[in-house]
C-alpha atoms as a PDB file:
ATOM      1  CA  UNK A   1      17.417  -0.243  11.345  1.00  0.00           C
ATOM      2  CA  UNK A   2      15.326   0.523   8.342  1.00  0.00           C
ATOM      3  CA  UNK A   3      11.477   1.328   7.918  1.00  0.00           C
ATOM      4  CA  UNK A   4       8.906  -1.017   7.474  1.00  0.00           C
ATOM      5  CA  UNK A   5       5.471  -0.080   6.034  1.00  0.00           C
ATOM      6  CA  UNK A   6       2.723  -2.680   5.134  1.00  0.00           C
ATOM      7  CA  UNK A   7       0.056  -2.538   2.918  1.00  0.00           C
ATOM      8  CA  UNK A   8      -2.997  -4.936   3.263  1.00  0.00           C
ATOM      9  CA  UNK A   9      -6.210  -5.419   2.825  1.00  0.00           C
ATOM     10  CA  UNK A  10      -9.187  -7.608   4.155  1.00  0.00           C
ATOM     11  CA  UNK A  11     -10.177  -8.397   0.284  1.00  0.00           C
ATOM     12  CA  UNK A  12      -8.366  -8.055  -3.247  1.00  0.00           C
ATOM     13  CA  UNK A  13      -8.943  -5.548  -5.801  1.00  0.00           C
ATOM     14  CA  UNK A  14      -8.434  -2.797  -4.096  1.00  0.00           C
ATOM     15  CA  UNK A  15      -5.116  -1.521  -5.599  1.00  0.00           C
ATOM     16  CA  UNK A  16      -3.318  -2.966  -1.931  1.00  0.00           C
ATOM     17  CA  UNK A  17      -0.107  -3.772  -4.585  1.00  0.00           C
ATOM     18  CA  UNK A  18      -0.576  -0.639  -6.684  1.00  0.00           C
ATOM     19  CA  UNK A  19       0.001   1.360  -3.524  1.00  0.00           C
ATOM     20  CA  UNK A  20       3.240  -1.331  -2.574  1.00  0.00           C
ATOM     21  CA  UNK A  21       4.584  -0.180  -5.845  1.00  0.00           C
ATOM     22  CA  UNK A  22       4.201   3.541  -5.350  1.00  0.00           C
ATOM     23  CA  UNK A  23       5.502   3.995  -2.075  1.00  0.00           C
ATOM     24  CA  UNK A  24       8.624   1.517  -3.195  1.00  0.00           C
ATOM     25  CA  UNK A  25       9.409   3.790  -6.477  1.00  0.00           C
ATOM     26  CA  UNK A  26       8.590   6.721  -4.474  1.00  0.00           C
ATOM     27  CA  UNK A  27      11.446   6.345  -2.444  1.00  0.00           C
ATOM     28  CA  UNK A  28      13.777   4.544  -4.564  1.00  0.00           C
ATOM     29  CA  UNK A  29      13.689   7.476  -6.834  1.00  0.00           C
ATOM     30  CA  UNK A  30      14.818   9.416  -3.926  1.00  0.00           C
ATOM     31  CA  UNK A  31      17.849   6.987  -3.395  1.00  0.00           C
ATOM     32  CA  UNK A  32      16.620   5.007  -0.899  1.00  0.00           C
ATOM     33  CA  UNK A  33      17.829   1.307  -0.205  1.00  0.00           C
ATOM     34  CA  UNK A  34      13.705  -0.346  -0.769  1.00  0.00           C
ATOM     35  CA  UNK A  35      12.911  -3.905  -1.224  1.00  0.00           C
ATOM     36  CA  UNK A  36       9.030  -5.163  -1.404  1.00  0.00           C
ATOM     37  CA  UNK A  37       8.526  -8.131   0.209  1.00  0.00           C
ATOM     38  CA  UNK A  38       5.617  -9.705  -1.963  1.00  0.00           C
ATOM     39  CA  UNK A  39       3.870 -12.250   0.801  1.00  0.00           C
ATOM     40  CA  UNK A  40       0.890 -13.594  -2.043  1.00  0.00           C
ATOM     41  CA  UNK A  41       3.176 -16.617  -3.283  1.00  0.00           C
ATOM     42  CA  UNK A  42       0.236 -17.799  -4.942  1.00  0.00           C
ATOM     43  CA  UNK A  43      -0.119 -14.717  -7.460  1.00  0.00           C
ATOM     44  CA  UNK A  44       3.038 -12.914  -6.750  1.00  0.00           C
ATOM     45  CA  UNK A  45       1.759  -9.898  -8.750  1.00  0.00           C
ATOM     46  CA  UNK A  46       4.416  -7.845  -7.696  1.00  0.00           C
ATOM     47  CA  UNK A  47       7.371 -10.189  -8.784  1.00  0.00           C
ATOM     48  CA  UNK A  48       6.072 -10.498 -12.028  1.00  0.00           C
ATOM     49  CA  UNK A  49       5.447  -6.605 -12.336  1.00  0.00           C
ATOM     50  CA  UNK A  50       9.083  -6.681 -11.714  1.00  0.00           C
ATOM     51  CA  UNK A  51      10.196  -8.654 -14.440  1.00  0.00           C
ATOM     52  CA  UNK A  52       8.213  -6.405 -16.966  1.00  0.00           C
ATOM     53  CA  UNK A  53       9.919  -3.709 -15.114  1.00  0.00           C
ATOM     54  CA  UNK A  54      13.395  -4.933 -15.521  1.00  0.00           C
ATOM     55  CA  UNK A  55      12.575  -6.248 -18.896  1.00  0.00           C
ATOM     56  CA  UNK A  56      12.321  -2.777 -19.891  1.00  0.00           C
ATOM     57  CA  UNK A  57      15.454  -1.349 -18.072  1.00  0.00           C
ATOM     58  CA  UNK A  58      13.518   1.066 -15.996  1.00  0.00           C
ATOM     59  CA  UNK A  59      14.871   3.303 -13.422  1.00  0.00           C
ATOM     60  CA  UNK A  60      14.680   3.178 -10.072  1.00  0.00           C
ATOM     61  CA  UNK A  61      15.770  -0.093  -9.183  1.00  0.00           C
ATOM     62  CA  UNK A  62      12.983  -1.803  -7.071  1.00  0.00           C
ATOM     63  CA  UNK A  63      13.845  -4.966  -5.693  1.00  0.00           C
ATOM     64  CA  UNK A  64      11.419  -7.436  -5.174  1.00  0.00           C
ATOM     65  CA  UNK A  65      11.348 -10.679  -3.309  1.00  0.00           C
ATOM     66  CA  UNK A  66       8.769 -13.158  -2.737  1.00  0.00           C
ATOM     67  CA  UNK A  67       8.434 -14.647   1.038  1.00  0.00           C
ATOM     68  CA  UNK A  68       6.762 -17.387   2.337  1.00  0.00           C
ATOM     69  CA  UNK A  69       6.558 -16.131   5.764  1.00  0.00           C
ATOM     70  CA  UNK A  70       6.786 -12.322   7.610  1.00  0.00           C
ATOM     71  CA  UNK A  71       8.763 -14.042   9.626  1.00  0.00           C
ATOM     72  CA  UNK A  72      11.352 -14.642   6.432  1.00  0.00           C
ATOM     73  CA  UNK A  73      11.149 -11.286   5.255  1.00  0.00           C
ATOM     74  CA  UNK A  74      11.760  -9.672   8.510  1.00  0.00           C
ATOM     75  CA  UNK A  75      15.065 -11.488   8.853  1.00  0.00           C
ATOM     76  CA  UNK A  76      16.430  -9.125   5.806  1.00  0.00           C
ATOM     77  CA  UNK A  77      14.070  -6.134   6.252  1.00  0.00           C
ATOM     78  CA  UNK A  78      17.349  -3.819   8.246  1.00  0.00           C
ATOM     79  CA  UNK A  79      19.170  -4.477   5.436  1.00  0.00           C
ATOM     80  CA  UNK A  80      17.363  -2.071   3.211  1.00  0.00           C
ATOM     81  CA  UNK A  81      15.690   1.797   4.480  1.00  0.00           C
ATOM     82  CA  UNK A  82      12.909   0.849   3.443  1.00  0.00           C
ATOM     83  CA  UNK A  83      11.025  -3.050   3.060  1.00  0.00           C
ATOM     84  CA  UNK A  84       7.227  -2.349   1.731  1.00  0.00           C
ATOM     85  CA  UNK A  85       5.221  -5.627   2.966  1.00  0.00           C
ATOM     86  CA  UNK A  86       2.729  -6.626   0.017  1.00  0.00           C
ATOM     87  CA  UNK A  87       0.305  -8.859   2.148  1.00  0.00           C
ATOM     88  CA  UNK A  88      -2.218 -11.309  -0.096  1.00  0.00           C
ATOM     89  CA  UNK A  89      -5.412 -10.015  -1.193  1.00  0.00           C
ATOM     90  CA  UNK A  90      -7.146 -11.402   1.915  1.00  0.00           C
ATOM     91  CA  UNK A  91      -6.810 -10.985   5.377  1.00  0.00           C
ATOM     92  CA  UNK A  92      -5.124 -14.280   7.180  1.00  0.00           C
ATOM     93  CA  UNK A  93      -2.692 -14.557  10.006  1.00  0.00           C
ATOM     94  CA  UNK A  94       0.439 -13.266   8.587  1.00  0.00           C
ATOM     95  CA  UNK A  95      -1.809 -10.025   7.940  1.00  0.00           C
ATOM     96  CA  UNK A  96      -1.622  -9.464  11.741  1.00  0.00           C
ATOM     97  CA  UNK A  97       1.803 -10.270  11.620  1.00  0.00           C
ATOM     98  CA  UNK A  98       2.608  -7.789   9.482  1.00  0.00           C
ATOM     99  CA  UNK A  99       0.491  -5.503  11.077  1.00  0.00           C
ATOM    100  CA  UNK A 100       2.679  -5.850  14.185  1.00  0.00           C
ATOM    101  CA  UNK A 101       5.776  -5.598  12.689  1.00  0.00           C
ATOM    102  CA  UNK A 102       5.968  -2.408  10.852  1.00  0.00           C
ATOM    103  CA  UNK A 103       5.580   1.341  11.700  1.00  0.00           C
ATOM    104  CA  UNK A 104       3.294   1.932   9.445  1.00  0.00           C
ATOM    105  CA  UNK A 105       0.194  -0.158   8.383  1.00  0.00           C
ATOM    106  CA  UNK A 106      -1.587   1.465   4.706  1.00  0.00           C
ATOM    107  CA  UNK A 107      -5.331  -0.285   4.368  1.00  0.00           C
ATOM    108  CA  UNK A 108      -6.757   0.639   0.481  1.00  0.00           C
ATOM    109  CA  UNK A 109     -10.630   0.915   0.543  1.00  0.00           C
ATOM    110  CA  UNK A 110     -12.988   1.381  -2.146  1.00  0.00           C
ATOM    111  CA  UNK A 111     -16.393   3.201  -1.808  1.00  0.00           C
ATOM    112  CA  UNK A 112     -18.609   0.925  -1.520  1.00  0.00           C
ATOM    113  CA  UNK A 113     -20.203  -0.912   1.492  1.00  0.00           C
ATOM    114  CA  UNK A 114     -19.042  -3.482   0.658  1.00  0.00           C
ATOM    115  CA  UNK A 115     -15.266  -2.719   0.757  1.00  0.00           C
ATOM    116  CA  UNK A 116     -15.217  -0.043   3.735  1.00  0.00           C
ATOM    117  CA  UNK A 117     -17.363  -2.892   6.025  1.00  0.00           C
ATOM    118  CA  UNK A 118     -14.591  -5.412   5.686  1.00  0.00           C
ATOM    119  CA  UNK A 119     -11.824  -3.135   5.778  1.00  0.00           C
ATOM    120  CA  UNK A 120     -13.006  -1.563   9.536  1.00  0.00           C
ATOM    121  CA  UNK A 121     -13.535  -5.166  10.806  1.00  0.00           C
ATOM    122  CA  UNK A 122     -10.090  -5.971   9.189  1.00  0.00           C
ATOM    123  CA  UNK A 123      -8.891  -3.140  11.107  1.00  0.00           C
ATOM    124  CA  UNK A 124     -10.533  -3.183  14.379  1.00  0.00           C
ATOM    125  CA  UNK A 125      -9.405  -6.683  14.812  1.00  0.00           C
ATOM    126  CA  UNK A 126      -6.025  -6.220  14.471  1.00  0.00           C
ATOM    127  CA  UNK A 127      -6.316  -3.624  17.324  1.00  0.00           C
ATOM    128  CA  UNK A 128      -8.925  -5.287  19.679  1.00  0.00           C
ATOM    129  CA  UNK A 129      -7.226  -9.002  18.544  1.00  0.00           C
ATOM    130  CA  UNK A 130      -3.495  -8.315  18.031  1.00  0.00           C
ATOM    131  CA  UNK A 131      -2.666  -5.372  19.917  1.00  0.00           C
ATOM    132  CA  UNK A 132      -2.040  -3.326  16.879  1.00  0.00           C
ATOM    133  CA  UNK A 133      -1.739   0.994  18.211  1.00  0.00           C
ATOM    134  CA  UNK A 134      -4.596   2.530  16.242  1.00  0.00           C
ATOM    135  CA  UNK A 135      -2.397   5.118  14.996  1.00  0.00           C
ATOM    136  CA  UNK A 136      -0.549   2.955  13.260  1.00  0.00           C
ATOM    137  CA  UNK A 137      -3.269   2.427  11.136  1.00  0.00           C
ATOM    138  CA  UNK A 138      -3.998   4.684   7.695  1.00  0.00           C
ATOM    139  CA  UNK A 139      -7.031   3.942   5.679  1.00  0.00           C
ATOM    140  CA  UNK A 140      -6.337   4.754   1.763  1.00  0.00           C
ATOM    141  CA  UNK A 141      -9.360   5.247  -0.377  1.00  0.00           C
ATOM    142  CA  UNK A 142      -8.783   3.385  -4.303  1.00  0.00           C
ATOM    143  CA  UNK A 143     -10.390   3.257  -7.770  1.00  0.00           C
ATOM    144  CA  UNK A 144     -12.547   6.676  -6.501  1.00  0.00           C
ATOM    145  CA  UNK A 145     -15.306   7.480  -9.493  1.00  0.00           C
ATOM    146  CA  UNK A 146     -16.246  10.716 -10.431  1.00  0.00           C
ATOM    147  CA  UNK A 147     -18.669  11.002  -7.801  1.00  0.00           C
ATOM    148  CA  UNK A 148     -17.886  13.630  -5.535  1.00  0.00           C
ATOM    149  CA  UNK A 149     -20.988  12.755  -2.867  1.00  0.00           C
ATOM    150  CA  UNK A 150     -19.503   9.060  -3.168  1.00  0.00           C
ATOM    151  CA  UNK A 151     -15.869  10.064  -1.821  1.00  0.00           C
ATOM    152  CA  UNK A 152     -17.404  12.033   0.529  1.00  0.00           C
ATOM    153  CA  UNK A 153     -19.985   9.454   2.233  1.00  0.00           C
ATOM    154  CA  UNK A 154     -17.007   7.578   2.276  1.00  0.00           C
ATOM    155  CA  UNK A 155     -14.582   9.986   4.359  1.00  0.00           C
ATOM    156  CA  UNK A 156     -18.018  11.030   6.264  1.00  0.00           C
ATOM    157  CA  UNK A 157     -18.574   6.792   7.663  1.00  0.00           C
ATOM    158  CA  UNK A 158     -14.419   6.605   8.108  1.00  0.00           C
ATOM    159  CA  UNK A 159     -14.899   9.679   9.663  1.00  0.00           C
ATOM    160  CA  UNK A 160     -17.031   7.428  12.742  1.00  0.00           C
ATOM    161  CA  UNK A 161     -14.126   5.421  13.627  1.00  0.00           C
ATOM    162  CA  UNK A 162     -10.700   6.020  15.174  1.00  0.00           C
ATOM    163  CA  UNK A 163      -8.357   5.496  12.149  1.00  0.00           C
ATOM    164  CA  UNK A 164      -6.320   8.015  10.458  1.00  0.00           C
ATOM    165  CA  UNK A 165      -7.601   8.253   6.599  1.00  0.00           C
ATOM    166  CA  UNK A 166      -5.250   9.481   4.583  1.00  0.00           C
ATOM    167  CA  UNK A 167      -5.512  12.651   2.489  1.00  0.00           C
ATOM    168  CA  UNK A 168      -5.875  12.390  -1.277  1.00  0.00           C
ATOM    169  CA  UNK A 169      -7.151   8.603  -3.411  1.00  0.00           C
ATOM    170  CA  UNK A 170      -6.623   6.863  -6.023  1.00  0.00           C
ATOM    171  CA  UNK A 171      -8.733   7.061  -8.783  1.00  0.00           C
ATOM    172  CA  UNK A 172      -9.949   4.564 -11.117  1.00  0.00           C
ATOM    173  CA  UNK A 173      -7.822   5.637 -14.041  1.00  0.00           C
ATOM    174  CA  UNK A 174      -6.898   4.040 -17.549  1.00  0.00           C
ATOM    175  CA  UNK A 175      -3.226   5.849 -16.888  1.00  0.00           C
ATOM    176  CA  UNK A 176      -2.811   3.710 -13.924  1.00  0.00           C
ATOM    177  CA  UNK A 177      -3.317  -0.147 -15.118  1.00  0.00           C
ATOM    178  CA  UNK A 178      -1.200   0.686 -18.701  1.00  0.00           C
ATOM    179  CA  UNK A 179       1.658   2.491 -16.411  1.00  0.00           C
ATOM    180  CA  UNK A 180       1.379  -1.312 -14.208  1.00  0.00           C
ATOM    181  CA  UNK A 181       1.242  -3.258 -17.062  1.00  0.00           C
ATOM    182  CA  UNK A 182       4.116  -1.725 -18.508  1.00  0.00           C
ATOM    183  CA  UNK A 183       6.099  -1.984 -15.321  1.00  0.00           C
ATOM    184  CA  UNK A 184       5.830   1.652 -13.944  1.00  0.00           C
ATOM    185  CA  UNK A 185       4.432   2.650 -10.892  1.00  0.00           C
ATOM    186  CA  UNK A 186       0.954   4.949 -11.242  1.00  0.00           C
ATOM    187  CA  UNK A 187       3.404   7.740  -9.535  1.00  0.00           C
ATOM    188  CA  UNK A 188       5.665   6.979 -13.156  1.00  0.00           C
ATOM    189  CA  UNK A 189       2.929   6.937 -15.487  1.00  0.00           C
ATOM    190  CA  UNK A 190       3.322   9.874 -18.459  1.00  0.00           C
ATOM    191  CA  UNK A 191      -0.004  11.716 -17.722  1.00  0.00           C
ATOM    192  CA  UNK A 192       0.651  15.025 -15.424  1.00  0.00           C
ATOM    193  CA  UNK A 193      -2.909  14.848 -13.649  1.00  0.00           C
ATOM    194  CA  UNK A 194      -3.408  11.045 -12.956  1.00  0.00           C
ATOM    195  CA  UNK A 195       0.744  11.541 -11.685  1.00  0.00           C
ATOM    196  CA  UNK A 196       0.134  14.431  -9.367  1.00  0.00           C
ATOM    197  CA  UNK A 197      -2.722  12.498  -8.246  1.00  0.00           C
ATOM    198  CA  UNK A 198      -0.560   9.743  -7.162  1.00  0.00           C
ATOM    199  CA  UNK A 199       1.931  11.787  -5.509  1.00  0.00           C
ATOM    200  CA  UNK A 200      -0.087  13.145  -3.429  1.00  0.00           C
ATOM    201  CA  UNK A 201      -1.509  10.167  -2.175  1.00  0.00           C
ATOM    202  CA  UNK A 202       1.677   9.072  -1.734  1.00  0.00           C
ATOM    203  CA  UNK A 203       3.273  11.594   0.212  1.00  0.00           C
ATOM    204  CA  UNK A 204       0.435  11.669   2.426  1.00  0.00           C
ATOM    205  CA  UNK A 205       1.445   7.936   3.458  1.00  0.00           C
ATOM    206  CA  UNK A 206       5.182   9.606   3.793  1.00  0.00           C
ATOM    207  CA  UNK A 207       3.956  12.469   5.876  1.00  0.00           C
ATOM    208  CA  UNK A 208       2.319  10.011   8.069  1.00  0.00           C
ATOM    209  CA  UNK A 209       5.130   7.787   8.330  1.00  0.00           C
ATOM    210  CA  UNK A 210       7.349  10.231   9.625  1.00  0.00           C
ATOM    211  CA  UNK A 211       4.638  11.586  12.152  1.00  0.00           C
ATOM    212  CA  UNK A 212       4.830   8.172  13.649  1.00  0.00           C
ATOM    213  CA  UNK A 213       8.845   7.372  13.796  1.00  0.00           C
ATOM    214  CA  UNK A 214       9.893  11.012  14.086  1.00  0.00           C
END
């Protein structure tokens, strides 16, 4: 039976699929068996990052599928180590569904009010709705300034509720969208800094992972 992590969010732009990508290459690179279910069949995002991937021969091999349903994806999902769950850039009911299906449930924030609101309601409803363990939860926070009081106001009001926020972010960095639009991940892109950057916010979503199945 392989892993299943799922990455969400109550409202798009908030890198949800740029964090899909990077835990996917992540562990591809280290041999694992990954596919990324991409559930937005509207945008599919993550399919088409594929194809510029592919187009380009780049290694790992990532393979991407788009579902209709959870239900769909989680009838292949123990055929790979790993199946990263892309959910669409809004909360709707296969967001719970997800949420109950995988060991792991990643939430990207942003700063603002306005994205750390929605993404505790997003989150406290899948516990208090759907039965969802709170520790299952992990709050990531994406496209971080250069504001230093900023990150921290942010950790500080995360800080109030019962989820586990992960260590490290994602900054809002140039490196990142040319390394997606090329078909890398943001942990592939050239640049040593933005990279370690995104490795650490990665393995932080690893470390956490294994915490919960180990």
């Amino acid at each position: 039976m392989g892993y299943k992590v799922g990455v969400v969010s109550q409202k798009g732009g908030v890198s949800k699929s740029t964090v899909a990508r990077a835990i996917a290459t992540t562990y591809a690179a280290a041999d694992w068996n990954v596919k990324v279910a991409d559930l937005d069949i509207n945008q599919a995002t993550t399919f088409t990052w594929l194809q510029r991937r592919l187009k380009r021969d780049i290694a790992p091999v990532v393979a991407v599928e788009t579902f209709g349903t959870v239900g769909q994806a989680l009838k292949v999902a123990d055929n790979y180590d790993l199946m990263v769950f892309d959910g669409a850039p809004h909360a709707n009911r296969a967001t719970a569904e997800i949420a109950q299906a995988v060991d792991l449930l990643v939430i990207p924030t942003g700063l603002s009010l306005d994205d750390l609101e929605p993404t505790v309601t997003l989150a406290n409803t899948l516990v208090e709705k759907h039965g969802v363990p709170v520790e299952r939860i992990a709050i990531v926070l994406s496209k971080v300034g250069d504001s230093a009081v900023e990150l921290d106001e942010a950790r500080t009001y995360l800080g109030h509720t019962p989820y586990h926020v992960l260590p490290g972010q994602i900054p809002e960095k140039t490196a990142f969208r040319r390394a997606q639009d090329g078909g890398l991940s943001i942990v592939e892109t050239p640049y040593r800094g933005p990279r370690e950057t995104a490795d650490k916010m990665v393995q932080a979503i690893i470390d956490r992972l294994e915490e919960l199945t180990n």
